[in-house]
N, C-alpha and C. Protein backbone atom coordinates (compact mmCIF):
# COMPACT_ATOMS: atom_id res chain seq x y z
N UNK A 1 124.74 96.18 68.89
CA UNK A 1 123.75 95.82 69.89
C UNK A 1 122.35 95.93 69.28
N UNK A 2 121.62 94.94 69.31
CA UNK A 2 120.14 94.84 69.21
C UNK A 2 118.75 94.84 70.49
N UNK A 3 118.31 95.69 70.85
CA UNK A 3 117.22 95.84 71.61
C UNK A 3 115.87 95.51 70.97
N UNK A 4 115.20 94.47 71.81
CA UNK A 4 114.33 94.06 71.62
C UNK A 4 113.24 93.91 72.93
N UNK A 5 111.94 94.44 72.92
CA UNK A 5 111.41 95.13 73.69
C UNK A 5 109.88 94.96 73.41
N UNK A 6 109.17 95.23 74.14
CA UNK A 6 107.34 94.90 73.59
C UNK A 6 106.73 95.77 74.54
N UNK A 7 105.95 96.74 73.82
CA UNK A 7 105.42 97.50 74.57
C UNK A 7 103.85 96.59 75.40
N UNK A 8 103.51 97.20 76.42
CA UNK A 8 102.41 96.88 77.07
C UNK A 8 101.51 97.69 77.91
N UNK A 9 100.54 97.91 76.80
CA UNK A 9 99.45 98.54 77.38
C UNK A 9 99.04 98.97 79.00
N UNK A 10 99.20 97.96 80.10
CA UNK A 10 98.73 97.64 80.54
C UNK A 10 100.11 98.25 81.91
N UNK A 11 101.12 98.60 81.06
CA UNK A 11 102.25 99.57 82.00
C UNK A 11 102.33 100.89 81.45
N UNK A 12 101.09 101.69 81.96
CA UNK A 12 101.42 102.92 81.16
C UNK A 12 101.34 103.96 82.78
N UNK A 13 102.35 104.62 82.84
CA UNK A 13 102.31 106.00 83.33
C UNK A 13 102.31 107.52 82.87
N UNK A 14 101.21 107.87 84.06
CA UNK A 14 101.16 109.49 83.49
C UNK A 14 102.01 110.27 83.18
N UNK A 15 102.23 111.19 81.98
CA UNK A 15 103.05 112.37 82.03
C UNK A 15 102.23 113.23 81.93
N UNK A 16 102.45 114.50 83.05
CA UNK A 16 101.70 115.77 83.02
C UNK A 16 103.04 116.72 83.06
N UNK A 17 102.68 117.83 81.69
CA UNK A 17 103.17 118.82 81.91
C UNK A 17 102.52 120.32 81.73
N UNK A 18 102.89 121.51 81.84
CA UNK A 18 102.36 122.77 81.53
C UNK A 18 101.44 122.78 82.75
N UNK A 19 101.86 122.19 83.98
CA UNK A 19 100.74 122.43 85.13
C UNK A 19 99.51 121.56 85.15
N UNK A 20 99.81 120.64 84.19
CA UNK A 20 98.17 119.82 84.16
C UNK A 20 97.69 120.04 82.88
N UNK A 21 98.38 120.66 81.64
CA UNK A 21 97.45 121.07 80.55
C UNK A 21 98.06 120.39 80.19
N UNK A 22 99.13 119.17 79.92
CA UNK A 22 98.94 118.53 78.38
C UNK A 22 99.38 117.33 79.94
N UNK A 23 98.61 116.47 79.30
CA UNK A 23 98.46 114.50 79.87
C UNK A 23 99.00 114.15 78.47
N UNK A 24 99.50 113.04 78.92
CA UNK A 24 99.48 111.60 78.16
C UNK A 24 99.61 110.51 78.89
N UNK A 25 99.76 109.16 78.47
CA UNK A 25 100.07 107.84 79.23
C UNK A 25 101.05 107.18 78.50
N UNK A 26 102.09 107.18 78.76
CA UNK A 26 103.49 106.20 78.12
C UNK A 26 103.83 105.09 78.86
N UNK A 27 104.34 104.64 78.27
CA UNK A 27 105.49 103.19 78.24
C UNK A 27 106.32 103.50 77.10
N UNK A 28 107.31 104.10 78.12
CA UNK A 28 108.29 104.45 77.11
C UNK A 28 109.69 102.46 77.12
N UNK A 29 109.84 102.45 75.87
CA UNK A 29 110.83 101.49 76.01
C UNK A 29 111.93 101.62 75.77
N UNK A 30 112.02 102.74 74.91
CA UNK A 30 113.64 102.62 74.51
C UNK A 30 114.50 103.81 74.82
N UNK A 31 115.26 104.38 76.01
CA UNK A 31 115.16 105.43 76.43
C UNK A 31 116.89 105.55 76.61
N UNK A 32 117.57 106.26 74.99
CA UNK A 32 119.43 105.44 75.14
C UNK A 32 119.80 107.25 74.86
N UNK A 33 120.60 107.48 74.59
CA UNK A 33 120.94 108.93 73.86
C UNK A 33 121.06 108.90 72.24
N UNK A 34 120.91 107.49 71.67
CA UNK A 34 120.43 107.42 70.32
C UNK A 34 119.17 107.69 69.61
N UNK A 35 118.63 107.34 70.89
CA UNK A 35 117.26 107.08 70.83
C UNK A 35 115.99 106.73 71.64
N UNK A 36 115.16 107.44 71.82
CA UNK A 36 114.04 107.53 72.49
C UNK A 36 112.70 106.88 71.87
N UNK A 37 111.52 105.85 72.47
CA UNK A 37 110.47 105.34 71.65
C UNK A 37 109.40 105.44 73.00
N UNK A 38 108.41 105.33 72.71
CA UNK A 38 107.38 105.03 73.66
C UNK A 38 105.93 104.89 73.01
N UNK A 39 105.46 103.60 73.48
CA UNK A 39 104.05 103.61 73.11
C UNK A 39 103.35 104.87 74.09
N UNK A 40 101.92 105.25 73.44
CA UNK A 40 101.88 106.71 73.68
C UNK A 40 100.01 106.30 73.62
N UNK A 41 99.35 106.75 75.19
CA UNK A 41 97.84 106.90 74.75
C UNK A 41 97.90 108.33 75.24
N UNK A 42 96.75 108.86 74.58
CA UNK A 42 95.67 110.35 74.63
C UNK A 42 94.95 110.24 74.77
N UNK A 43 94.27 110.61 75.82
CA UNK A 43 92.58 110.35 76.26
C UNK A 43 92.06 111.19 75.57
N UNK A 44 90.31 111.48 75.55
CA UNK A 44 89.89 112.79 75.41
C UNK A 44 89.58 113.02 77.04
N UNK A 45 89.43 112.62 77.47
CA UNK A 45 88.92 113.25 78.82
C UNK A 45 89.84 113.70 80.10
N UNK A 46 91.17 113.29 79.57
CA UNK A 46 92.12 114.21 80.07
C UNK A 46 92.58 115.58 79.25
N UNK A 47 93.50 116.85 80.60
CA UNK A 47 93.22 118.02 79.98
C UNK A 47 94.79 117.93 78.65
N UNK A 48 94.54 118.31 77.37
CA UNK A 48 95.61 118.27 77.03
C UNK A 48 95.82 119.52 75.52
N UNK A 49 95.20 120.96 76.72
CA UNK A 49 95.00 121.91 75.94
C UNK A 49 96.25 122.57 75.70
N UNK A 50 97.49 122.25 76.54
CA UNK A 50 98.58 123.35 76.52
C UNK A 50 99.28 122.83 74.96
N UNK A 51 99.52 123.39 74.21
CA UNK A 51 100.46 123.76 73.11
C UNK A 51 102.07 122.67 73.16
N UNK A 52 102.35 122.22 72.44
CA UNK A 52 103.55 121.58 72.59
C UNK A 52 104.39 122.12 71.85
N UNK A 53 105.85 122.70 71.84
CA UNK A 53 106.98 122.48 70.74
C UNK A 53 107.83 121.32 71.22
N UNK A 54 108.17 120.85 69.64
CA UNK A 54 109.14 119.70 69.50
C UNK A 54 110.67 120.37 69.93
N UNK A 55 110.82 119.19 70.49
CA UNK A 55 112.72 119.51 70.91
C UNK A 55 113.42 118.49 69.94
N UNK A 56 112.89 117.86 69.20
CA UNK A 56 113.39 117.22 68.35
C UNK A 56 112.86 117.21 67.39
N UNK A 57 113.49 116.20 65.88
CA UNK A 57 112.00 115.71 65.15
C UNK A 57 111.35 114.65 65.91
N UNK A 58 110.29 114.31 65.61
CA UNK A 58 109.76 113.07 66.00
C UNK A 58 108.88 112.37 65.08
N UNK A 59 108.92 111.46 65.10
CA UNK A 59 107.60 110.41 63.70
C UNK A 59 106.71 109.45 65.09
N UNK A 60 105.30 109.79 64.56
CA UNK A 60 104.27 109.28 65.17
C UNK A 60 103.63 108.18 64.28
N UNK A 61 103.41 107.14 64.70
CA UNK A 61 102.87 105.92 63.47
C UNK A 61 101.79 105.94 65.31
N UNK A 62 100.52 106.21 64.27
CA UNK A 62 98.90 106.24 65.08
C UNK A 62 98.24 104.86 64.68
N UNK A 63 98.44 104.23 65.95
CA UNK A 63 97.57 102.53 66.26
C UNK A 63 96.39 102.82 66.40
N UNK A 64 95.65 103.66 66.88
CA UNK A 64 94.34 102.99 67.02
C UNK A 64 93.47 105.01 67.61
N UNK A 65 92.30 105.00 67.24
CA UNK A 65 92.09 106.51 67.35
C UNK A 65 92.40 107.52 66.26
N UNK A 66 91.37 108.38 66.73
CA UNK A 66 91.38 109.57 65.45
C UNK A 66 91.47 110.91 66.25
N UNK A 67 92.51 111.82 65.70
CA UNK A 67 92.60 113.01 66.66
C UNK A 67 93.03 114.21 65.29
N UNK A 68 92.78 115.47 65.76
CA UNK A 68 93.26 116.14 64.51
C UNK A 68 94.50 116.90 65.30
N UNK A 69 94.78 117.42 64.50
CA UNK A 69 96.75 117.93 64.80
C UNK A 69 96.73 119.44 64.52
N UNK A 70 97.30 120.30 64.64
CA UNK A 70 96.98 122.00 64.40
C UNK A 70 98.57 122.18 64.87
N UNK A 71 99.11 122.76 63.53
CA UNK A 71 100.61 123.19 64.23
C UNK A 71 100.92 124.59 63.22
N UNK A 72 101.80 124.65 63.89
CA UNK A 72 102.70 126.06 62.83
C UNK A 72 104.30 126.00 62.93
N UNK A 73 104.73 126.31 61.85
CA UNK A 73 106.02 125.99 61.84
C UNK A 73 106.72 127.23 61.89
N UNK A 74 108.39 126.97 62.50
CA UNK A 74 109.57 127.73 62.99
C UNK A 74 109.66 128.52 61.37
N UNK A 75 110.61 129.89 61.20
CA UNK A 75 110.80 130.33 62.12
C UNK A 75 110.06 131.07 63.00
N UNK A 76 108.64 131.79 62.22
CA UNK A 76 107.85 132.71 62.19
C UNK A 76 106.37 132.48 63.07
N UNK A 77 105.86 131.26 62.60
CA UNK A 77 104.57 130.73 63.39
C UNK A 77 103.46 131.13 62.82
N UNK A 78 103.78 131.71 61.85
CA UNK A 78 102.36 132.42 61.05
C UNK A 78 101.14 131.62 60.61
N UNK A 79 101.46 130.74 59.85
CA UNK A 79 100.52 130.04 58.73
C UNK A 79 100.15 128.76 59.91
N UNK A 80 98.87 128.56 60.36
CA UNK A 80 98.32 127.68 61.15
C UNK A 80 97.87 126.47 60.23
N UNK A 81 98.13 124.83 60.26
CA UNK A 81 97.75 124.12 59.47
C UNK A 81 96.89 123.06 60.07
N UNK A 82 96.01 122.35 59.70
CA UNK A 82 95.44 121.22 60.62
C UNK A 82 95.34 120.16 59.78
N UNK A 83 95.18 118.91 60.57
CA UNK A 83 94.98 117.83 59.86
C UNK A 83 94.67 116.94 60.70
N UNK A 84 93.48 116.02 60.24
CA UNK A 84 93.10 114.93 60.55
C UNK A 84 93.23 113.72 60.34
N UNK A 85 94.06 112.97 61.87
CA UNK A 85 95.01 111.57 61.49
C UNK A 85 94.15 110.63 62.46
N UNK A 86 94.48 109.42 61.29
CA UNK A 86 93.72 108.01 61.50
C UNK A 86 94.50 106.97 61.83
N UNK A 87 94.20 105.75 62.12
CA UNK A 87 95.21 104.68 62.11
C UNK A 87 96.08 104.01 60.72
N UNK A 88 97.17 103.73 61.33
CA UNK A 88 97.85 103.68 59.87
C UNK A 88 98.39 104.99 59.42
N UNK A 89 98.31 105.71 60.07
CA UNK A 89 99.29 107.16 59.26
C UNK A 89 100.07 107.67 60.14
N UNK A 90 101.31 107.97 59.32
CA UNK A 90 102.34 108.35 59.99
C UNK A 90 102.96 109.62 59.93
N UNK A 91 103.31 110.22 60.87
CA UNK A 91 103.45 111.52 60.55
C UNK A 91 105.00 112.10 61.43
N UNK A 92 105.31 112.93 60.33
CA UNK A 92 106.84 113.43 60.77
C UNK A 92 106.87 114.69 61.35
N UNK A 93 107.23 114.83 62.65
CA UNK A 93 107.20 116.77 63.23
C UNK A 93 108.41 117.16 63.15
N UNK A 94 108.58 117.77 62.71
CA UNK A 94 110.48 118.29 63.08
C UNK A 94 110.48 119.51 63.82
N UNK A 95 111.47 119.48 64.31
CA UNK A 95 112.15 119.92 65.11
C UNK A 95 111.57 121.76 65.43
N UNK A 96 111.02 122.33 66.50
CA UNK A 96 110.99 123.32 66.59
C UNK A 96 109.40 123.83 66.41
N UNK A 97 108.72 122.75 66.14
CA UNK A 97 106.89 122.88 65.22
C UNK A 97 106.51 123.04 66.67
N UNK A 98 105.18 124.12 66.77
CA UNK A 98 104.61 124.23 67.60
C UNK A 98 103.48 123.58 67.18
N UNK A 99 102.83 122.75 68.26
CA UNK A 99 101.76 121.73 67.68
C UNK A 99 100.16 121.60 68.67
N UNK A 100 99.02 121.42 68.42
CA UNK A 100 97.78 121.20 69.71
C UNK A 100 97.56 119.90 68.81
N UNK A 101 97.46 118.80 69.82
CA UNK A 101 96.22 117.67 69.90
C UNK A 101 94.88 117.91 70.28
N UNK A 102 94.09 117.41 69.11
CA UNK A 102 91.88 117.30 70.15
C UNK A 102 92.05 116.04 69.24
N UNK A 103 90.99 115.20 70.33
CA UNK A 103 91.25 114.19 70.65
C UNK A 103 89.58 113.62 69.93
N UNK A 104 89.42 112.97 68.77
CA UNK A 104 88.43 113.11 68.50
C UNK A 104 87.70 111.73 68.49
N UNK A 105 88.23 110.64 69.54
CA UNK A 105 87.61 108.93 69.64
C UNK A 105 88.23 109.45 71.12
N UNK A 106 87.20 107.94 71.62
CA UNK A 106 87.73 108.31 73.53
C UNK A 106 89.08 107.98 74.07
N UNK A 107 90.10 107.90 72.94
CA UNK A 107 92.00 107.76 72.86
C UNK A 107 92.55 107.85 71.51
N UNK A 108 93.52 108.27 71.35
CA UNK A 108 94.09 107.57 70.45
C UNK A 108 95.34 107.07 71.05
N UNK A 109 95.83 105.97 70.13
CA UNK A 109 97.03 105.13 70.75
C UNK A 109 98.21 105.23 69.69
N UNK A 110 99.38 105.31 70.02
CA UNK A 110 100.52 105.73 68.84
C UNK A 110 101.51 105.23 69.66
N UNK A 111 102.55 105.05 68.52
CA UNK A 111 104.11 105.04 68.82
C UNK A 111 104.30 106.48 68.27
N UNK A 112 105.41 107.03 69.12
CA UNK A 112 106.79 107.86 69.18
C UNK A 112 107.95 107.67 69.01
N UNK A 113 109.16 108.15 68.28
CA UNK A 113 110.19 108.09 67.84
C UNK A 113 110.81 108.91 67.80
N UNK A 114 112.25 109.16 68.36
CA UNK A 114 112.87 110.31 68.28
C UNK A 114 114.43 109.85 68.14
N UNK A 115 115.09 110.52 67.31
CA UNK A 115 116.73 110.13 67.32
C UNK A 115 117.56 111.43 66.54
N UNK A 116 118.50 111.17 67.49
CA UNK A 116 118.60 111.30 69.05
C UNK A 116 117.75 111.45 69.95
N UNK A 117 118.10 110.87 71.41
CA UNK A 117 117.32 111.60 72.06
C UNK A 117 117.62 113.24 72.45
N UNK A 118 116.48 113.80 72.53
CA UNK A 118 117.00 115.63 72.86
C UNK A 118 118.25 115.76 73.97
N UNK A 119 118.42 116.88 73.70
CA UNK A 119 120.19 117.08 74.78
C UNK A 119 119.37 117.15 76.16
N UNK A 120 117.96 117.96 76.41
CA UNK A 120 117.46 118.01 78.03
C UNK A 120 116.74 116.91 78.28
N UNK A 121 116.85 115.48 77.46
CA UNK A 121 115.73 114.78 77.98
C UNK A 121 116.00 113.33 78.60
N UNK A 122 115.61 112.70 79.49
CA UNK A 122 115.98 111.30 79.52
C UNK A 122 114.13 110.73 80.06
N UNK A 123 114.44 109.73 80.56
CA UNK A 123 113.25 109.09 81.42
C UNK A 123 112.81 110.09 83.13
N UNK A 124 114.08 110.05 83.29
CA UNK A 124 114.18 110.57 84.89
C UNK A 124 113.38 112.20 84.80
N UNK A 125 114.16 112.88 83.76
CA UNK A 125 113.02 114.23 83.57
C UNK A 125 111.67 113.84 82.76
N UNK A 126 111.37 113.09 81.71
CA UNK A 126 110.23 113.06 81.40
C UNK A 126 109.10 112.70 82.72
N UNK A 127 109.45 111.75 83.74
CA UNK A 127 108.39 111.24 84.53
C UNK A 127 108.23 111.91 86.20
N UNK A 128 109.34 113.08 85.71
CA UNK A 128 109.48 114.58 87.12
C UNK A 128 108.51 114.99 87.15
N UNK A 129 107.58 115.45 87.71
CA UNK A 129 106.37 115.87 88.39
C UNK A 129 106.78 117.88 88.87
């Protein structure tokens, strides 16, 4: 089977989690137990201070916007790293990285990728309130 799909700006819904501390805006398209994708905006002017860990790996290829990244990795969390990503760069989180977005243009815009999708995740819980 081949899925073929086009994301559009212009269908994006909110995800809020951590109570309101981390926003984003998706259109997610590809949402199977192989695999999960979604075009992905970040405002700066939404709140999106809460901390994330990955439940999976995931690879981010960043369209448009500049934001810097601050994570620490499993098992320990010690060593804090940052980095500042542009368009055109792609970046791999694996599995378990605790990570903060700041948001340093008024969005940035990215694809998401994940495969599998995580064992707790589908569409129906990502867009639960």
């Amino acid at each position: 089977m081949i899925q073929i799909t086009q994301f559009d700006p212009n269908n994006l819904q909110k995800f809020e989690s951590h109570q309101g501390h981390y926003v984003s805006w998706e259109d997610m398209k590809i949402d199977d137990p192989a695999c999960v994708a979604s075009f992905s905006v970040k405002r700066r002017a939404d709140d999106i201070s809460a901390p994330w860990q990955l439940w999976n790996d995931e690879v981010w290829y960043i369209i448009e916007g500049e934001m810097t990244i601050e994570w620490r990795d499993p098992p320990m969390f010690n060593d804090t790293q940052t980095a500042t990503v542009q368009p055109g760069q792609l970046l791999f989180l694996k599995l378990g990285t605790l990570f903060k977005v700041t948001i340093i243009s008024e969005e940035v815009r990215l694809l998401w990728v994940t495969m599998p999708r995580p064992r707790y995740f589908s569409s129906d819980d990502f867009w639960k309130s």
